[in-house]
N, C-alpha and C. Protein backbone atom coordinates (compact mmCIF):
# COMPACT_ATOMS: atom_id res chain seq x y z
N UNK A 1 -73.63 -65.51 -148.58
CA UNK A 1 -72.73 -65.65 -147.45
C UNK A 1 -71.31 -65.22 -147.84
N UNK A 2 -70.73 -65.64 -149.00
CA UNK A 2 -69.38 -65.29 -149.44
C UNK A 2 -68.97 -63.51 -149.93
N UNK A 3 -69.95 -63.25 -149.92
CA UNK A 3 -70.82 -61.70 -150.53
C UNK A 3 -70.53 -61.13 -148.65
N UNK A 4 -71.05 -61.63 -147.71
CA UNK A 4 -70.78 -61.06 -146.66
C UNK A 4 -69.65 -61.06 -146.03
N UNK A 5 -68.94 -62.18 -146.10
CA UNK A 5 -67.51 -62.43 -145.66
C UNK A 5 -66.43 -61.70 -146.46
N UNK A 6 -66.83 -61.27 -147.75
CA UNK A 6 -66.12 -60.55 -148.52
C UNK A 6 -65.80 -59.38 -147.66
N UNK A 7 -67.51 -58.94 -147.65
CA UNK A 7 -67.08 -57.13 -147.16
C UNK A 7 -66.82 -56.87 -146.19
N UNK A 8 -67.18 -57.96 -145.06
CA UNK A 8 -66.35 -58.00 -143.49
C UNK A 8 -64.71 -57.79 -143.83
N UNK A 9 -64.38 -58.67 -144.65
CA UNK A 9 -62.45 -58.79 -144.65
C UNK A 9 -62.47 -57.54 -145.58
N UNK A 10 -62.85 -56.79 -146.55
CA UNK A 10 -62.83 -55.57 -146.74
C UNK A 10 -62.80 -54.73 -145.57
N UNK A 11 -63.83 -54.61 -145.13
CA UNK A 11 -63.45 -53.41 -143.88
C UNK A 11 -62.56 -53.44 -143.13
N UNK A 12 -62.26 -54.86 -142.43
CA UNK A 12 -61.23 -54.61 -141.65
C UNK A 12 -60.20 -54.37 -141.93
N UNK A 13 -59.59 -54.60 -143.12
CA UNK A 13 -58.54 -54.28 -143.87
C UNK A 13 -58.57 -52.82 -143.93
N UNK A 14 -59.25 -51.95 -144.63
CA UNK A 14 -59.51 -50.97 -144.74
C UNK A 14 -59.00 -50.33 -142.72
N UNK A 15 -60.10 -50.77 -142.26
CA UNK A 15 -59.90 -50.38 -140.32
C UNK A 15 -57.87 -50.38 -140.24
N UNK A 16 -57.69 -51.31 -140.68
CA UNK A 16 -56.32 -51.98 -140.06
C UNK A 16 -55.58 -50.64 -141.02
N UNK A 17 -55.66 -50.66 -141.75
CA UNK A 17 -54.31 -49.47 -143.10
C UNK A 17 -54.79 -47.94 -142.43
N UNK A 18 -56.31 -47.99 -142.46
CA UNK A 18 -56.54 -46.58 -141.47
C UNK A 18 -55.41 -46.19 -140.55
N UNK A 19 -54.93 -47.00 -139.65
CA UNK A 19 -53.94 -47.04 -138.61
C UNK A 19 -52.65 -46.69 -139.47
N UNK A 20 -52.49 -46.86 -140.27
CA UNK A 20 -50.63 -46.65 -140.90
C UNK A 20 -51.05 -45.02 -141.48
N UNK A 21 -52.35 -44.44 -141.79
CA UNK A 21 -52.58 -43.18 -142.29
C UNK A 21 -51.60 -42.38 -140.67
N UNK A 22 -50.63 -41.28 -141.74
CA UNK A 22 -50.18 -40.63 -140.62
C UNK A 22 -51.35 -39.62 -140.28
N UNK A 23 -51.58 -38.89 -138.98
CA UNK A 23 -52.45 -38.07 -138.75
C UNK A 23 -51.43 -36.71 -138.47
N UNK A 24 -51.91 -35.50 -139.26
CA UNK A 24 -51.27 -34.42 -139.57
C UNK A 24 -51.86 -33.91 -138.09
N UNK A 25 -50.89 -32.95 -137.66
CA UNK A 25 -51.25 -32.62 -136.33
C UNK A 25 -50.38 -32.00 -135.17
N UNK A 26 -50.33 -31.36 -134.17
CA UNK A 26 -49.29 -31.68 -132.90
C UNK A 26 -48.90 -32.22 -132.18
N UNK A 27 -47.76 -32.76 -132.04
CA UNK A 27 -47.11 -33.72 -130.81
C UNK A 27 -46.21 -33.57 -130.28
N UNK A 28 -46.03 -33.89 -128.65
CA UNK A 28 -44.82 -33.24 -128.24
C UNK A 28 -44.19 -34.90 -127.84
N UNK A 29 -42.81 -35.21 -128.30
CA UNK A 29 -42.11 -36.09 -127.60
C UNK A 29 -42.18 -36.75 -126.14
N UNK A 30 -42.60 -37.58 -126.09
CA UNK A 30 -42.98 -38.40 -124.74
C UNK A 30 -41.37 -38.25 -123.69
N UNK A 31 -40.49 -38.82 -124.60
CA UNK A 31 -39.54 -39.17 -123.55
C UNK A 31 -37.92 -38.28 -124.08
N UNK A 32 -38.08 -37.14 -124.17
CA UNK A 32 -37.10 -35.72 -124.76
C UNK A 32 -35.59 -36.11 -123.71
N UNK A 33 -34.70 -35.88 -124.41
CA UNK A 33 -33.13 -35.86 -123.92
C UNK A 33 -33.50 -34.63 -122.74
N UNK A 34 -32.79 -34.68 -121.67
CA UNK A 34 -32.87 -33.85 -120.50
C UNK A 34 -34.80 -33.34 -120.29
N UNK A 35 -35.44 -34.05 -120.47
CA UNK A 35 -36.83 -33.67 -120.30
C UNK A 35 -37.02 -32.48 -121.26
N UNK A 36 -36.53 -31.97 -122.01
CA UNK A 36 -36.44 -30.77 -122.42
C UNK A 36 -37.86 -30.45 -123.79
N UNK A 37 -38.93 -29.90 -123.32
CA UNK A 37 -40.15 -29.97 -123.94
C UNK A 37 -39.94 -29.76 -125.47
N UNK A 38 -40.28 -31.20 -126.64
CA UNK A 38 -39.96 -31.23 -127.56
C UNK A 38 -41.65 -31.20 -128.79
N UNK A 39 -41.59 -29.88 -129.42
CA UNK A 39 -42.76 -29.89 -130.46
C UNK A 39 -42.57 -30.08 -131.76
N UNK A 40 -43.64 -31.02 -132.12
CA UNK A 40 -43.51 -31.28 -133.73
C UNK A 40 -45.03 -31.40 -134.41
N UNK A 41 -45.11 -30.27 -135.08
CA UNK A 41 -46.14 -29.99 -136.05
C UNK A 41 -46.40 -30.40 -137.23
N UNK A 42 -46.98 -31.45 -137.56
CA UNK A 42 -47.18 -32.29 -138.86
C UNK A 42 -48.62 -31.45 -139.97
N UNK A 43 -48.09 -30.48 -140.57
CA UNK A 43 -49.16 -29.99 -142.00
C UNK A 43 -49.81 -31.15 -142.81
N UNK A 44 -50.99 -30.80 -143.10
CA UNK A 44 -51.38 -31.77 -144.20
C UNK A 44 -50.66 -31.20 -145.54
N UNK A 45 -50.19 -30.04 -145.44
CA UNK A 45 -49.42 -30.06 -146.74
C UNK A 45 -47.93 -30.30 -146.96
N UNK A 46 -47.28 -31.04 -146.33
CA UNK A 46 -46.06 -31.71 -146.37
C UNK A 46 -44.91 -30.40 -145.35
N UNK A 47 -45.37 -29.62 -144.85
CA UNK A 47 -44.34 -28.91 -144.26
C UNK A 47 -44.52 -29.11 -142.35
N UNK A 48 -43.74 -29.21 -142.07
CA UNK A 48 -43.24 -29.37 -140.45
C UNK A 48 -42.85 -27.74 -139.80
N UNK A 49 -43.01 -28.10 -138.49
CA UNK A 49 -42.83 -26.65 -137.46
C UNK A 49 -42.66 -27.58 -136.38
N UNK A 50 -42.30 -26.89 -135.47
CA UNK A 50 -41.86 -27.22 -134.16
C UNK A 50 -40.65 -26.08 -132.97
N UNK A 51 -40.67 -26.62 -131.84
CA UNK A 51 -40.52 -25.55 -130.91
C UNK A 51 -39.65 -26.49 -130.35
N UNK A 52 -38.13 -26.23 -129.65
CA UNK A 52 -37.75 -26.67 -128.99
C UNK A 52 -36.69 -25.54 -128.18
N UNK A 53 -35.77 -24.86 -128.35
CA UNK A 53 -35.47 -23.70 -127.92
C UNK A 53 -35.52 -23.14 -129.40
N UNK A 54 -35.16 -23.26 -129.83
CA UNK A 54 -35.58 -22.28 -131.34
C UNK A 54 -37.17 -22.70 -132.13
N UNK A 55 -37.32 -21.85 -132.97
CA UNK A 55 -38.48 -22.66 -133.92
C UNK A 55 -37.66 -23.07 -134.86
N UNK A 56 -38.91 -24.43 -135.48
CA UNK A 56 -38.14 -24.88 -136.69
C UNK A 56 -39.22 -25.18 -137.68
N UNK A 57 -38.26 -25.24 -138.68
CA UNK A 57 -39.61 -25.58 -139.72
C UNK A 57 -38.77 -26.04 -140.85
N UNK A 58 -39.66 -26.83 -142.05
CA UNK A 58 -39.01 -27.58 -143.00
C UNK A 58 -40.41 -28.49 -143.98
N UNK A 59 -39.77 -29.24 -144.79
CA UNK A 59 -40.71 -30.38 -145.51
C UNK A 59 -40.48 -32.13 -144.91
N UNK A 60 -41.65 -32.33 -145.12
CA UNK A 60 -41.87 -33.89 -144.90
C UNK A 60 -42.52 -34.33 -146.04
N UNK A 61 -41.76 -35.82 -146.76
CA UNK A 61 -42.36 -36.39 -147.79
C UNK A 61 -42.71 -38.00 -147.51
N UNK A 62 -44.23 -38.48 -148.14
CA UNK A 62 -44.49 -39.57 -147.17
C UNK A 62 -44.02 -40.96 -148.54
N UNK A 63 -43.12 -41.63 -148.50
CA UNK A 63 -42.46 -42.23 -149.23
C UNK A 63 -43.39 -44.20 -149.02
N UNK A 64 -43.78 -44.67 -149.72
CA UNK A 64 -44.36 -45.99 -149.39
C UNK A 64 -45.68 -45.96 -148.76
N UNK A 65 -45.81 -47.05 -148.08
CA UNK A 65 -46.81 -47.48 -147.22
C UNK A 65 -46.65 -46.77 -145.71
N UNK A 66 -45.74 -46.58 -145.42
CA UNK A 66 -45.59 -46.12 -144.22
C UNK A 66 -43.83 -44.98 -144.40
N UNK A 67 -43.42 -45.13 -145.32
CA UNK A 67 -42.44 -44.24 -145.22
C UNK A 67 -42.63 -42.62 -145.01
N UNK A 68 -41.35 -41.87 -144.51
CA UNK A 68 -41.03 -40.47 -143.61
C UNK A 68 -40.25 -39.83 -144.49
N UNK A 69 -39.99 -38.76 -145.03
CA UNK A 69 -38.87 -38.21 -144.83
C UNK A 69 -38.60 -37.09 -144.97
N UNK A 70 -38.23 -36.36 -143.54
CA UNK A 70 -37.84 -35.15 -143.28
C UNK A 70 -36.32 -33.89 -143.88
N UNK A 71 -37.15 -32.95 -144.36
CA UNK A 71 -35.45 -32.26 -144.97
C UNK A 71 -35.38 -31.78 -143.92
N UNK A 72 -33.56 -31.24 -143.91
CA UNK A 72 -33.45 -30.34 -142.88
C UNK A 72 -34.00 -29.60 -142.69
N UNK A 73 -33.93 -29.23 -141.19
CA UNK A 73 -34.87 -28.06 -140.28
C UNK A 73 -34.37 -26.58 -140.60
N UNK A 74 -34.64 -25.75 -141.36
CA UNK A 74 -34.21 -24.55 -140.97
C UNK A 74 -34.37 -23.68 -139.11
N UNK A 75 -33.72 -23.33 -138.82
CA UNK A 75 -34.33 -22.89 -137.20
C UNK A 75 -34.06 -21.45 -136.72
N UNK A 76 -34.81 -20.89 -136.29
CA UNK A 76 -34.33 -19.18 -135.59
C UNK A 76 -32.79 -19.83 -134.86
N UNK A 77 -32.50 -18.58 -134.60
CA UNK A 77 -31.02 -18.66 -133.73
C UNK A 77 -30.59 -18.19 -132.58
N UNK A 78 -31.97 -18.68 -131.19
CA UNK A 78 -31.74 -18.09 -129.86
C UNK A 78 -30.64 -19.04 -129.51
N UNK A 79 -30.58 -18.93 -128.28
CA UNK A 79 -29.64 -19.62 -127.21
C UNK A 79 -30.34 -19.63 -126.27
N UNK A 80 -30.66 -20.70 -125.37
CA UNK A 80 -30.80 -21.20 -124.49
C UNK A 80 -30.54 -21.74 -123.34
N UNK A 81 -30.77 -22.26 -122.13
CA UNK A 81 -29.92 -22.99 -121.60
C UNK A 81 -29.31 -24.65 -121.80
N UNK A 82 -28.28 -24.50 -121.12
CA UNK A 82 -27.16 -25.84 -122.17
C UNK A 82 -27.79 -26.92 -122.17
N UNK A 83 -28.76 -27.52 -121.19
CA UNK A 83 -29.33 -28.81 -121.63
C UNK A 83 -30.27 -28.51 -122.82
N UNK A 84 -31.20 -27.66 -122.90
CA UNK A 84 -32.29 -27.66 -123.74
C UNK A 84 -31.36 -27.63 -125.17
N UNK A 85 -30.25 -26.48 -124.91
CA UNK A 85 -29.65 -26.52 -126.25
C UNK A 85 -28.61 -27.85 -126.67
N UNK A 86 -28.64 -28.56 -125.77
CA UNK A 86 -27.84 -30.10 -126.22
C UNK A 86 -29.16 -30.73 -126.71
N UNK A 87 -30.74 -30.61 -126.23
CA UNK A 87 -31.49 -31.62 -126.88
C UNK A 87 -31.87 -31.19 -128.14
N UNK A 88 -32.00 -30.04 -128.17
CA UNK A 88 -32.26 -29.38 -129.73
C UNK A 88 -31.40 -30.00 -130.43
N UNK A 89 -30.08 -30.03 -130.22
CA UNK A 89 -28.98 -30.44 -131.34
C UNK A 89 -29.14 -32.05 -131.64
N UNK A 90 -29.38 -32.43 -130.78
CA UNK A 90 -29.70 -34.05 -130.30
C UNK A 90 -30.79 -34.32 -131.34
N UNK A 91 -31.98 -33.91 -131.23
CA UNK A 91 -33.06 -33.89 -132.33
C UNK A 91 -32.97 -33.33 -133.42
N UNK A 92 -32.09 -32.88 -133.81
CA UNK A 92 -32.24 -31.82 -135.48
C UNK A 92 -31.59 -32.91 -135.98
N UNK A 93 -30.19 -33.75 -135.44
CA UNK A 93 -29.21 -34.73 -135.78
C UNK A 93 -29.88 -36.14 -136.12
N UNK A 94 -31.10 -36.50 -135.34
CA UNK A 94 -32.40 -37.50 -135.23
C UNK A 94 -32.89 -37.13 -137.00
N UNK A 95 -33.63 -36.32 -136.85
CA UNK A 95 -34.44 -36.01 -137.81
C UNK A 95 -34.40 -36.38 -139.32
N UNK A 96 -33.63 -36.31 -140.06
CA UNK A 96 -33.15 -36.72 -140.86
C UNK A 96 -32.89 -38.31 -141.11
N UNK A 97 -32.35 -38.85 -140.27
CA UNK A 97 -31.97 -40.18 -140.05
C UNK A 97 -33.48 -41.11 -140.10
N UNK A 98 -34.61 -40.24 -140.10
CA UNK A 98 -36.26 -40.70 -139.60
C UNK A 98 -36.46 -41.17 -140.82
N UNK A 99 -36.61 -42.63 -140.77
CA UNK A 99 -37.33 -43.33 -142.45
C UNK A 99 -38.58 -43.87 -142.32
N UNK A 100 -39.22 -44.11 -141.04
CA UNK A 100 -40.71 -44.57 -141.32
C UNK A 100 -41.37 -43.73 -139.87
N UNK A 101 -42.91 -44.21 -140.12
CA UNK A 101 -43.70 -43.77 -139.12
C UNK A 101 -44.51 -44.92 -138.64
N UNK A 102 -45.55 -44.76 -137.40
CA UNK A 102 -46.41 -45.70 -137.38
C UNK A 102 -47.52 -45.40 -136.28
N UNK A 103 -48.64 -44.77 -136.59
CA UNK A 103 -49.65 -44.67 -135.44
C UNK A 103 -50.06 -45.88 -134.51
N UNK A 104 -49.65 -45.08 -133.57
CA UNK A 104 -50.72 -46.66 -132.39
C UNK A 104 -52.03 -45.50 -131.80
N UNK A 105 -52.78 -45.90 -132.15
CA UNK A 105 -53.80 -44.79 -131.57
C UNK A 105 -53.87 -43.65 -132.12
N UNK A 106 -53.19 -42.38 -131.13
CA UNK A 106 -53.23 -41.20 -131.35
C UNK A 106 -51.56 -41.15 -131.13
N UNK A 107 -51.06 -41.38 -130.70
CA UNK A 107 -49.44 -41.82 -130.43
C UNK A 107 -49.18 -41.77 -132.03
N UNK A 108 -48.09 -41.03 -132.35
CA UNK A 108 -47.10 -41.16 -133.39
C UNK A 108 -45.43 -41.72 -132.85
N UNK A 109 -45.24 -42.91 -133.85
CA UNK A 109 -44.32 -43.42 -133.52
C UNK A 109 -43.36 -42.78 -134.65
N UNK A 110 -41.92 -42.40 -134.46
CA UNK A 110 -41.11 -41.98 -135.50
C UNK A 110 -39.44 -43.09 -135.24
N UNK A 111 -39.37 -43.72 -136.63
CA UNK A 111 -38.81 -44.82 -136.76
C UNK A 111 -37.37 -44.36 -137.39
N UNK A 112 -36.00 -44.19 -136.92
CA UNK A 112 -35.12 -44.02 -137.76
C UNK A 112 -34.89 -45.18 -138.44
N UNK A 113 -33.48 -44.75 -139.05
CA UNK A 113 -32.96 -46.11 -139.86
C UNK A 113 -31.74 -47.03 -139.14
N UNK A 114 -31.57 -46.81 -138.23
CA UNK A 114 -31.61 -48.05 -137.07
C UNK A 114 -32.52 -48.37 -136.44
N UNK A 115 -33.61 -48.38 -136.03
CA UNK A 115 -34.79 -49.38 -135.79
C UNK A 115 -34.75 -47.94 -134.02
N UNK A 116 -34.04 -47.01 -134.21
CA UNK A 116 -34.52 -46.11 -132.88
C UNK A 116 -36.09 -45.52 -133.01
N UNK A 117 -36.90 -45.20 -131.55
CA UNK A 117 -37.91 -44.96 -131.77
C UNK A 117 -38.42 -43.96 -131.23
N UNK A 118 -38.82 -42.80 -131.78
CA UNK A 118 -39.09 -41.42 -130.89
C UNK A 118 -40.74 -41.46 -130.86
N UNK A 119 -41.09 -41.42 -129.53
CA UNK A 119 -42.63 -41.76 -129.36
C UNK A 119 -43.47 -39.82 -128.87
N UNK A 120 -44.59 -39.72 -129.91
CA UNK A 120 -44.97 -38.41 -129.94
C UNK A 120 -46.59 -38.89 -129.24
N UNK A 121 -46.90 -37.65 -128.08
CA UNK A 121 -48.33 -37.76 -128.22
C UNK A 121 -49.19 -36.77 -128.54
N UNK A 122 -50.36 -36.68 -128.54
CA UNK A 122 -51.17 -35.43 -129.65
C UNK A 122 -50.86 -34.25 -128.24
N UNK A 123 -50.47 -33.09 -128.68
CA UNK A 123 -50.54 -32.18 -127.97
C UNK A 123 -51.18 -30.71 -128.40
N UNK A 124 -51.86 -30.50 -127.19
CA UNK A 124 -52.61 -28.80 -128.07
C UNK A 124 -52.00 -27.75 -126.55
N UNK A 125 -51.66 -26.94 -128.00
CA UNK A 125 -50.88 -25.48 -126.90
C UNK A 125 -51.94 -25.10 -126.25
N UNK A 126 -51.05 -24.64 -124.91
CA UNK A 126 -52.49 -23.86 -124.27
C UNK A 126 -52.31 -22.39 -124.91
N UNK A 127 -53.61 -21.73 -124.09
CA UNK A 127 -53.82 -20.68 -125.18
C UNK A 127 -53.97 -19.46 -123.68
N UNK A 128 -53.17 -18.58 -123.77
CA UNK A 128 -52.95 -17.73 -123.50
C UNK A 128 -54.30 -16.97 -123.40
N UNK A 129 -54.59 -16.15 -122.06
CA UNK A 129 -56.05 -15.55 -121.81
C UNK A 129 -55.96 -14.41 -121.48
């Protein structure tokens, strides 16, 4: 019996930390400054991409149990219109400041270091026909 109760509280433990694994992937920002459609591409090999009026791209290092941390974004150099280009600036300024993560589901939560919270959900580009 103690043999079974063991490996029950094993698994769920195991179930429960599953959830803090970040999932490498696409997500676009749920709730973007001026609605302005925000992408973030998580590599399994520590590098980031994303689309917001420019592309961007950079490294992510996963620090702890649940720790983030993003280098600066290098980014192309269009111009846009002024809201999209106020949220771009708005998020590159975010980014950095990002010290933890936390899956709820498929939802990526991104945690600065004031307790702000940028909520991502899985997104797949459409594909051009």
């Amino acid at each position: 019996m103690k043999k079974l109760v063991l490996a029950i509280a094993l698994f769920l433990a195991a179930c429960g930390s599953e959830q803090e694994t970040l999932k490498p992937g696409s997500y676009k920002l749920v709730d973007s400054l001026n609605n302005v459609p925000t992408i973030l591409n998580l590599g399994e090999d520590g590098r980031f991409s994303g689309k917001i009026v420019n592309n961007m791209m950079g490294n992510y290092e996963l620090t702890g149990k649940s720790g983030i941390k993003f280098s600066q974004a290098a980014t192309t150099m269009m111009m846009g219109p002024q809201e999209a280009m106020e949220s771009e600036q708005n998020f590159l300024q975010i980014l950095p400041k990002i010290k933890s993560y936390k899956m709820q589901g498929n939802y990526l939560v991104l945690v600065t270091d004031n307790g702000g919270e940028l909520v991502f959900e899985p997104y797949t580009p459409k594909q051009d026909m």
